[in-house]
N, C-alpha and C. Protein backbone atom coordinates (compact mmCIF):
# COMPACT_ATOMS: atom_id res chain seq x y z
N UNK A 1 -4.15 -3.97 -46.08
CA UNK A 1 -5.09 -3.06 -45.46
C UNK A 1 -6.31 -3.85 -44.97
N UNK A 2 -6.50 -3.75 -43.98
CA UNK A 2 -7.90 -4.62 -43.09
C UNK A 2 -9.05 -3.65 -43.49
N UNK A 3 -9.85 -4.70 -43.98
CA UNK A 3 -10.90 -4.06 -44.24
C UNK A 3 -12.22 -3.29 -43.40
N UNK A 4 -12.93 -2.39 -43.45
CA UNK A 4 -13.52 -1.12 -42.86
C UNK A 4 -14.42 -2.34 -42.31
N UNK A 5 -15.11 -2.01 -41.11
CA UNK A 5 -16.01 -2.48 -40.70
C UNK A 5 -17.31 -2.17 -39.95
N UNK A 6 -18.63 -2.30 -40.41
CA UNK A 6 -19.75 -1.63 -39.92
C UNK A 6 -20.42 -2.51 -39.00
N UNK A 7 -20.61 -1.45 -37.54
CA UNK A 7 -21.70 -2.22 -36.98
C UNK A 7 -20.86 -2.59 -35.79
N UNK A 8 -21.62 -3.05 -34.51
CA UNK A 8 -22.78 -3.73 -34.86
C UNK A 8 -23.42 -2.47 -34.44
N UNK A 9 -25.31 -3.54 -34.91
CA UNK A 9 -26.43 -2.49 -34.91
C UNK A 9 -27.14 -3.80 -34.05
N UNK A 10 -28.20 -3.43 -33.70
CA UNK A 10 -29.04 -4.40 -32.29
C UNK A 10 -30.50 -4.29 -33.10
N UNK A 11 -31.44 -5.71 -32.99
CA UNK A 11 -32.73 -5.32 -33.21
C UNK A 11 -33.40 -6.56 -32.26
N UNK A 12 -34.33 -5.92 -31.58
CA UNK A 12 -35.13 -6.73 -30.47
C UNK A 12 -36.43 -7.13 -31.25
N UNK A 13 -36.48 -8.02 -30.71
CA UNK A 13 -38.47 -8.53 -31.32
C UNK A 13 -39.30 -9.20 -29.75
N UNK A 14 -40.16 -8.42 -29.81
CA UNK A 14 -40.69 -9.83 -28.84
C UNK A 14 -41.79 -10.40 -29.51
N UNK A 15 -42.70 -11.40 -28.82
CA UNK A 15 -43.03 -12.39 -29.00
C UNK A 15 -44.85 -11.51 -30.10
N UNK A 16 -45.36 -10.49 -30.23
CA UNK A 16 -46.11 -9.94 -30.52
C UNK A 16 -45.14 -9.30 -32.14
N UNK A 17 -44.12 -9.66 -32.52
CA UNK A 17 -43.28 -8.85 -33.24
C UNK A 17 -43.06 -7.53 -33.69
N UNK A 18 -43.12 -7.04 -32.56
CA UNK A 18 -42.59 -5.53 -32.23
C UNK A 18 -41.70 -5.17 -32.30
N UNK A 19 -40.79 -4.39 -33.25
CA UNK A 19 -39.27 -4.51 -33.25
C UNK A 19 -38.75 -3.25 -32.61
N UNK A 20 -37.75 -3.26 -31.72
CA UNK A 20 -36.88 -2.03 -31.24
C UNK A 20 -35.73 -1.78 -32.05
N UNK A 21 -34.61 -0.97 -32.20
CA UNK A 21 -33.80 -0.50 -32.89
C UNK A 21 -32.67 0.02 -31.48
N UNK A 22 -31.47 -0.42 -32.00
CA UNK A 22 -30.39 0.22 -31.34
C UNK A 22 -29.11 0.33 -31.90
N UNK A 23 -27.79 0.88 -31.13
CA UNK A 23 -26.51 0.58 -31.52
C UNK A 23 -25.82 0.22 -30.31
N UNK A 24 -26.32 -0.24 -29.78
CA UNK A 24 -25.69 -0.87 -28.40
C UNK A 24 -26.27 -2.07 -27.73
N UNK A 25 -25.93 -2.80 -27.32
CA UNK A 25 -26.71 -3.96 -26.82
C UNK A 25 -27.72 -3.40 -25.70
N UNK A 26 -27.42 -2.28 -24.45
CA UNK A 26 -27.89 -1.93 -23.50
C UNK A 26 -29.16 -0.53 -23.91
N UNK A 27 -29.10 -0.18 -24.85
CA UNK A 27 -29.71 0.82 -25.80
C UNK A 27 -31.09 -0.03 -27.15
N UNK A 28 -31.37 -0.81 -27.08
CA UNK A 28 -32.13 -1.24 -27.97
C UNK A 28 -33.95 -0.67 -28.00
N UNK A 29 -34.03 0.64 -27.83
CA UNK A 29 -35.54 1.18 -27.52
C UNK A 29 -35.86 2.05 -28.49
N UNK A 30 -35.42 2.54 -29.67
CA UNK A 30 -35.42 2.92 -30.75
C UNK A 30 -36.70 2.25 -31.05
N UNK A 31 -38.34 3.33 -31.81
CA UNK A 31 -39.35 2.30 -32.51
C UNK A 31 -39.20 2.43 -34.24
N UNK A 32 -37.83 3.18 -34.36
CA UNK A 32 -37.29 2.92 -35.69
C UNK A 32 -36.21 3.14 -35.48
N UNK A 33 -35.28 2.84 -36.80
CA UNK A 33 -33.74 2.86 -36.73
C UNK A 33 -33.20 3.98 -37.36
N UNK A 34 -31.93 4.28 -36.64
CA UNK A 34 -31.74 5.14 -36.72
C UNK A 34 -31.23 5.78 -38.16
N UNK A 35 -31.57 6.60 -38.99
CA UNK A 35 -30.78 6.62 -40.40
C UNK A 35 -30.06 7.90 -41.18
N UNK A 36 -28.85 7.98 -39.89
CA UNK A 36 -28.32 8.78 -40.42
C UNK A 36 -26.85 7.75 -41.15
N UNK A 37 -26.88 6.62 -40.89
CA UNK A 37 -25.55 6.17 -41.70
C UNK A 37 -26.88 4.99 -42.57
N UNK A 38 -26.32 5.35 -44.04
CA UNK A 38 -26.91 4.11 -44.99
C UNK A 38 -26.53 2.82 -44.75
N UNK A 39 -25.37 2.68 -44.18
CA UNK A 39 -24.42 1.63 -43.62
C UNK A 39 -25.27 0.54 -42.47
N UNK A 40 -25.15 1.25 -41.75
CA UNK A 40 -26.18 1.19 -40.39
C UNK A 40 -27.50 0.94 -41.11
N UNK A 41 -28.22 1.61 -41.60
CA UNK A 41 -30.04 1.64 -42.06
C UNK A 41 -30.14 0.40 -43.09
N UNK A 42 -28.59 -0.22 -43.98
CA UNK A 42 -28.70 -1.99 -44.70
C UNK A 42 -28.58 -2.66 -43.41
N UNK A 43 -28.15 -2.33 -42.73
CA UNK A 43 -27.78 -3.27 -41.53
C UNK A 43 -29.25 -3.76 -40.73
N UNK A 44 -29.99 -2.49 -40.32
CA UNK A 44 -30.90 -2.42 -39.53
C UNK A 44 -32.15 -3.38 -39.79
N UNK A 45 -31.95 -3.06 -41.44
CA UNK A 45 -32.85 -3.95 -42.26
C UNK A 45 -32.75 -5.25 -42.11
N UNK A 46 -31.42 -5.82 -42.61
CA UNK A 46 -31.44 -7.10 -42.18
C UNK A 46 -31.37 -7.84 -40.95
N UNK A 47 -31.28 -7.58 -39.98
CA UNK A 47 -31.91 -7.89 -38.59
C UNK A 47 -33.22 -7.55 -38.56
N UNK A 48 -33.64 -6.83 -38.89
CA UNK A 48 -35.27 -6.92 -38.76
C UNK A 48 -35.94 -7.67 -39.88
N UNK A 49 -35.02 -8.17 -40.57
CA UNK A 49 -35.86 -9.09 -41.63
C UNK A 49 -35.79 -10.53 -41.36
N UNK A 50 -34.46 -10.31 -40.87
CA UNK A 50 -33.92 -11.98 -39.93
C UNK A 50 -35.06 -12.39 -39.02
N UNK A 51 -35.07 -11.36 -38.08
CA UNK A 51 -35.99 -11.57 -36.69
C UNK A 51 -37.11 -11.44 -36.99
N UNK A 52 -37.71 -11.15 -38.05
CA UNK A 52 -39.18 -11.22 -38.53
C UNK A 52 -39.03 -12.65 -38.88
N UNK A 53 -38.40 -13.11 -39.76
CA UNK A 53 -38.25 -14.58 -40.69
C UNK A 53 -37.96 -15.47 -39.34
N UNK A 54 -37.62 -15.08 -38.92
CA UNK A 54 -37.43 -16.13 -37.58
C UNK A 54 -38.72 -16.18 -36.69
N UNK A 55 -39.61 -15.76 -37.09
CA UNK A 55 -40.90 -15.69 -36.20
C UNK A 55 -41.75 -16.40 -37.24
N UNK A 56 -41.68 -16.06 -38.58
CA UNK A 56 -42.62 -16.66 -39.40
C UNK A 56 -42.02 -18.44 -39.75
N UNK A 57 -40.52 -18.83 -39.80
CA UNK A 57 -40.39 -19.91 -39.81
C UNK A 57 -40.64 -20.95 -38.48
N UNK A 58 -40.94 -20.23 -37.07
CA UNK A 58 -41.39 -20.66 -36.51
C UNK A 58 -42.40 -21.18 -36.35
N UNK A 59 -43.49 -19.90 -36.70
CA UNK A 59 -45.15 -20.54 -36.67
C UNK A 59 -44.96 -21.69 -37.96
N UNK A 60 -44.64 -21.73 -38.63
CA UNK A 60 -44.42 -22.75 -39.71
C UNK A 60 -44.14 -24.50 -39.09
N UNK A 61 -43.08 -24.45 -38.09
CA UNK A 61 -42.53 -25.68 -37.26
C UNK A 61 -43.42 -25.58 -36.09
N UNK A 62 -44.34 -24.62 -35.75
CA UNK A 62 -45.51 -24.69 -34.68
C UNK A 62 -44.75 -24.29 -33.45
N UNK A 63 -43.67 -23.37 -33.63
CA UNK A 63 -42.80 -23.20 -32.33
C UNK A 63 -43.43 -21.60 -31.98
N UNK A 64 -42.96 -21.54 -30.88
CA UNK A 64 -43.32 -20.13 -30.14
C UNK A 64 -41.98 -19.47 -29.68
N UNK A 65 -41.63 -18.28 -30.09
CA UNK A 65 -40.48 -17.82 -29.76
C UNK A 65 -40.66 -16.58 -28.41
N UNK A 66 -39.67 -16.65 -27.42
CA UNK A 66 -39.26 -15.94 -26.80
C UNK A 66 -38.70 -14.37 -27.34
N UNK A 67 -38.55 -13.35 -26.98
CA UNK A 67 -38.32 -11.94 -27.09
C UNK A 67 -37.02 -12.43 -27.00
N UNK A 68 -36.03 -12.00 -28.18
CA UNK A 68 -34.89 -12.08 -28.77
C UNK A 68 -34.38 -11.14 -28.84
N UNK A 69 -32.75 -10.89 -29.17
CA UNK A 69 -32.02 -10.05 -30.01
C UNK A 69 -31.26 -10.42 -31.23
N UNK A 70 -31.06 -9.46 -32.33
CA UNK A 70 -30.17 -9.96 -33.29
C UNK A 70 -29.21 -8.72 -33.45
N UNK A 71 -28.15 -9.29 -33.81
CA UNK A 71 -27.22 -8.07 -33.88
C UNK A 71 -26.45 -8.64 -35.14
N UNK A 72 -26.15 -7.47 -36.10
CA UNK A 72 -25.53 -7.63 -37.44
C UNK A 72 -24.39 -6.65 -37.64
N UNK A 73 -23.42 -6.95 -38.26
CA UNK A 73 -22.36 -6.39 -38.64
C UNK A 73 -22.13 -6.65 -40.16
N UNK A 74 -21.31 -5.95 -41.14
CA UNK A 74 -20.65 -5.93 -42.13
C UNK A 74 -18.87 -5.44 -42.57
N UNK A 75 -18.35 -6.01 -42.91
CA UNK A 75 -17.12 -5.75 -43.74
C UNK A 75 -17.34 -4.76 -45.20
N UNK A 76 -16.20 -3.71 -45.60
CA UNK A 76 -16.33 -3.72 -47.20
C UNK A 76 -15.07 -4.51 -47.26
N UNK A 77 -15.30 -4.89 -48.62
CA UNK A 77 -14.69 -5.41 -49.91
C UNK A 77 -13.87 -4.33 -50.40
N UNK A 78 -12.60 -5.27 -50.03
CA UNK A 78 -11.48 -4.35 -50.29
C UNK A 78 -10.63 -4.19 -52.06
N UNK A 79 -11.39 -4.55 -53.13
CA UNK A 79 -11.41 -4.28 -54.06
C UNK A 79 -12.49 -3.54 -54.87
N UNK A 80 -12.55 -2.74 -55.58
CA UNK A 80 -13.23 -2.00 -56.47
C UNK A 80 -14.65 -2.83 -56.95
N UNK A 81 -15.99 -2.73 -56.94
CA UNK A 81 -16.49 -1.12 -56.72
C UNK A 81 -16.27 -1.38 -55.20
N UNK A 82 -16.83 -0.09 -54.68
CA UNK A 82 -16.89 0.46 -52.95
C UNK A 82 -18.14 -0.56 -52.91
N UNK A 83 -18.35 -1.46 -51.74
CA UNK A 83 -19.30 -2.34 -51.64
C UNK A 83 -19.09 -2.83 -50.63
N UNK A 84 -20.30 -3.57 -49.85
CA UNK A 84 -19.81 -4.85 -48.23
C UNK A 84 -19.52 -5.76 -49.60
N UNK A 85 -18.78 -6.57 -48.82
CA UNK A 85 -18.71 -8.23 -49.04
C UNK A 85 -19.04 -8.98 -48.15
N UNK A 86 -19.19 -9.24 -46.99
CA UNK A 86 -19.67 -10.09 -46.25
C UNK A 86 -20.74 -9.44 -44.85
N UNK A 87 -21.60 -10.24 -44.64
CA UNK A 87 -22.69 -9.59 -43.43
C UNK A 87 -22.85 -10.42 -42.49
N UNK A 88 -22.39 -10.67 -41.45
CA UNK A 88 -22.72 -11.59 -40.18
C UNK A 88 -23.99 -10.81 -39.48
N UNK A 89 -25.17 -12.11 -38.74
CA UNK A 89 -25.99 -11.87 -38.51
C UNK A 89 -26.02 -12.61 -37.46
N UNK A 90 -26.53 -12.37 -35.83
CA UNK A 90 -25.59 -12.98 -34.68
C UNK A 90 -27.24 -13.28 -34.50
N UNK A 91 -27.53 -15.00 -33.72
CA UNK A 91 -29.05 -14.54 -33.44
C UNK A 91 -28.97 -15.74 -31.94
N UNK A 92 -29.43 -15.13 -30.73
CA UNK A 92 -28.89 -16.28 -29.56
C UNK A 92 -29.33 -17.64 -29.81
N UNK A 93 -28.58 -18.37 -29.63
CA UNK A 93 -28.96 -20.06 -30.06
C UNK A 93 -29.98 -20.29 -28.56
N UNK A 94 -30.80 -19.46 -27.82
CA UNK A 94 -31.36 -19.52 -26.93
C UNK A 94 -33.10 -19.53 -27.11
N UNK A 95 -33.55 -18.72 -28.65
CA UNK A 95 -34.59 -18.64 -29.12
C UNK A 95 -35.26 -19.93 -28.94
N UNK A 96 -34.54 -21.25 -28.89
CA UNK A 96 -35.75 -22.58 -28.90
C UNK A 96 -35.02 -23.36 -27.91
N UNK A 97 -35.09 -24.28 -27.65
CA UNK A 97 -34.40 -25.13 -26.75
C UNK A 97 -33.58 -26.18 -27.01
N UNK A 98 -33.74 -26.58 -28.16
CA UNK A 98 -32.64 -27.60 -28.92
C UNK A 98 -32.06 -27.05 -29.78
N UNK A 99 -30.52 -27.08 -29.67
CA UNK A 99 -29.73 -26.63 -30.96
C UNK A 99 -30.37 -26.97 -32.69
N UNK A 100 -30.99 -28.20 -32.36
CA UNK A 100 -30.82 -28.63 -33.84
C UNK A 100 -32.47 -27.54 -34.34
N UNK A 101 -33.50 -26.98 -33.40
CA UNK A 101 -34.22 -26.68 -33.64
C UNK A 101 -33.97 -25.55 -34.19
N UNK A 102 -32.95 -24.77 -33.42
CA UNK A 102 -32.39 -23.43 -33.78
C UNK A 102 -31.84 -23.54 -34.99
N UNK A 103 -31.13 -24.73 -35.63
CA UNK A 103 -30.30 -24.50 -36.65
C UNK A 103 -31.29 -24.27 -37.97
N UNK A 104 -32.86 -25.50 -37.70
CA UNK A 104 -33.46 -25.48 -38.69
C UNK A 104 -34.38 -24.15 -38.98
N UNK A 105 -34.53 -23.21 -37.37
CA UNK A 105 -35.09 -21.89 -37.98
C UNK A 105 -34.13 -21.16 -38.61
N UNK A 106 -33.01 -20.92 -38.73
CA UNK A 106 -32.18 -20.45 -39.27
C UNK A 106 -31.81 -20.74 -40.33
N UNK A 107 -32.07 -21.59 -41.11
CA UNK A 107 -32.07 -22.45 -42.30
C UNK A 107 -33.52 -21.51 -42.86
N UNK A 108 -34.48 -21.74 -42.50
CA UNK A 108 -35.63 -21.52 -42.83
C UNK A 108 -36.15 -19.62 -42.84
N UNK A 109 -35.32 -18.93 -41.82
CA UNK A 109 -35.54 -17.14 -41.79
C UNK A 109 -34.43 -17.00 -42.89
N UNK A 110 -33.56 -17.65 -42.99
CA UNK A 110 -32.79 -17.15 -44.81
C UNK A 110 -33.41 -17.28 -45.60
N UNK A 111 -33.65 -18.38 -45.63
CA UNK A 111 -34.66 -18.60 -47.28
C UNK A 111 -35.51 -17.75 -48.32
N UNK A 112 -36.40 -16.99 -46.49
CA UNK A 112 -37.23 -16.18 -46.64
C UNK A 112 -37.42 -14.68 -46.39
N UNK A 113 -36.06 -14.44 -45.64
CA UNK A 113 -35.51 -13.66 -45.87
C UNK A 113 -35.49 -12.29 -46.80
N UNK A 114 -36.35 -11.58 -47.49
CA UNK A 114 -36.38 -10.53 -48.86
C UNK A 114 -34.89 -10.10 -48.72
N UNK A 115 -34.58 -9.12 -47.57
CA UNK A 115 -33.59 -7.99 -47.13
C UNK A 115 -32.08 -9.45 -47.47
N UNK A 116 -32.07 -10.38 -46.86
CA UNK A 116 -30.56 -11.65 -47.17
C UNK A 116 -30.35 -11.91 -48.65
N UNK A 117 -31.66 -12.12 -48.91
CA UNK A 117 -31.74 -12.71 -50.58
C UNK A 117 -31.73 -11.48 -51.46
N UNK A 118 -31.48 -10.76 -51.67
CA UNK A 118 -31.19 -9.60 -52.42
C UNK A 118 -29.99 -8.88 -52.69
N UNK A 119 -29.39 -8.56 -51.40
CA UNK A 119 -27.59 -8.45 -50.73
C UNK A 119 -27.21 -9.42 -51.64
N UNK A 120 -26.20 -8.81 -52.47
CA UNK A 120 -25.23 -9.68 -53.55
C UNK A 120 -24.01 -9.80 -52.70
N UNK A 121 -23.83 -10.21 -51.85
CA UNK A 121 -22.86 -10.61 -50.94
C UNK A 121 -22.89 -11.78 -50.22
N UNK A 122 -22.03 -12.22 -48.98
CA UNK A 122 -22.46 -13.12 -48.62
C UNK A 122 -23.04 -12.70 -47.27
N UNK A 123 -23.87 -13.77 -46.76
CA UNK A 123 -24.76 -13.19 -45.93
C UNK A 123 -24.67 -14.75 -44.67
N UNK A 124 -24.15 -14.55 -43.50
CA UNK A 124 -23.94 -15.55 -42.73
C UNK A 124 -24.76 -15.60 -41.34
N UNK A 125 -25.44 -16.69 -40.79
CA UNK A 125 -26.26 -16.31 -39.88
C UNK A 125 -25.46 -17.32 -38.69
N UNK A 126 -24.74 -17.20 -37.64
CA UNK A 126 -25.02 -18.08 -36.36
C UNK A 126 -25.40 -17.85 -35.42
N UNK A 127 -25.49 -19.13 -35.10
CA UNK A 127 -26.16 -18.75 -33.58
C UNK A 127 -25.13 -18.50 -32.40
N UNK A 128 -25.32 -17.71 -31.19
CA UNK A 128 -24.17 -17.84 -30.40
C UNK A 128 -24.91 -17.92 -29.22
C-alpha cells in the first residue's frame, strides 16, 4: 500500500518578510493559511518557518535575499501510530547565486528552524 500523501502547500516571503499562503503555485496570496486541514496548517508552518530561517541565516552570512517560494509536502507512515514520517521542503536553489551559498543557508534555516526541530520525523530540505 503506497503511502497517503499531503500537499503540496506554497509559502512566499519577500524581502521585508511578509509571508503569503497558498495551495497552488499560481494562488500564493493568502495573509494566513488556510486551516481547515491540520495536515495542510503542519505543513504551512514549516515553510513559513523554513522561509523565515532562511532570511535570518542570511543576515547572519550578510546576504540579502530575493522574494522566494517554498513549497512542502508530507508522506504518512505506513505503520501504527497514524503519523507523517517524512516532510520534503522544496526551496529554489535561486535565493543566492552560488550553489554552495544556497547549500550553507540551508544547513543553517534547519538548525534554527523551531517548526523542523520539533517534527519527530524526518525533515528534508533541497534545493531545486
Amino acid at each position: 500500500m503506497k503511502p497517503k500523501a499531503y500537499g503540496p502547500v506554497f509559502v512566499y516571503i519577500d524581502q521585508g518578510r511578509s509571508v503569503r499562503y497558498g495551495r497552488s503555485e499560481d494562488a500564493i496570496d493568502q495573509v494566513s493559511p488556510p486551516t481547515d486541514s491540520p495536515a495542510d496548517t503542519l505543513l504551512f508552518a514549516l515553510a513559513a518557518c523554513i522561509a523565515i530561517s532562511l532570511h535570518m541565516a542570511a543576515e547572519k552570512y550578510g546576504m540579502t535575499l530575493e522574494p522566494f517560494r517554498v513549497q512542502t509536502f508530507c508522506k504518512k507512515a505506513q505503520d501504527p501510530p497514524s503519523r507523517f514520517d517524512r516532510f520534503e521542503v522544496l526551496v529554489p536553489r535561486s535565493i543566492v547565486d552560488d550553489y554552495g551559498s544556497a547549500e550553507r543557508l540551508l544547513k543553517g534555516a534547519k538548525s534554527i528552524c523551531t517548526v523542523s526541530n520539533t517534527l519527530n520525523a524526518d525533515v528534508t530540505l533541497r534545493l531545486i
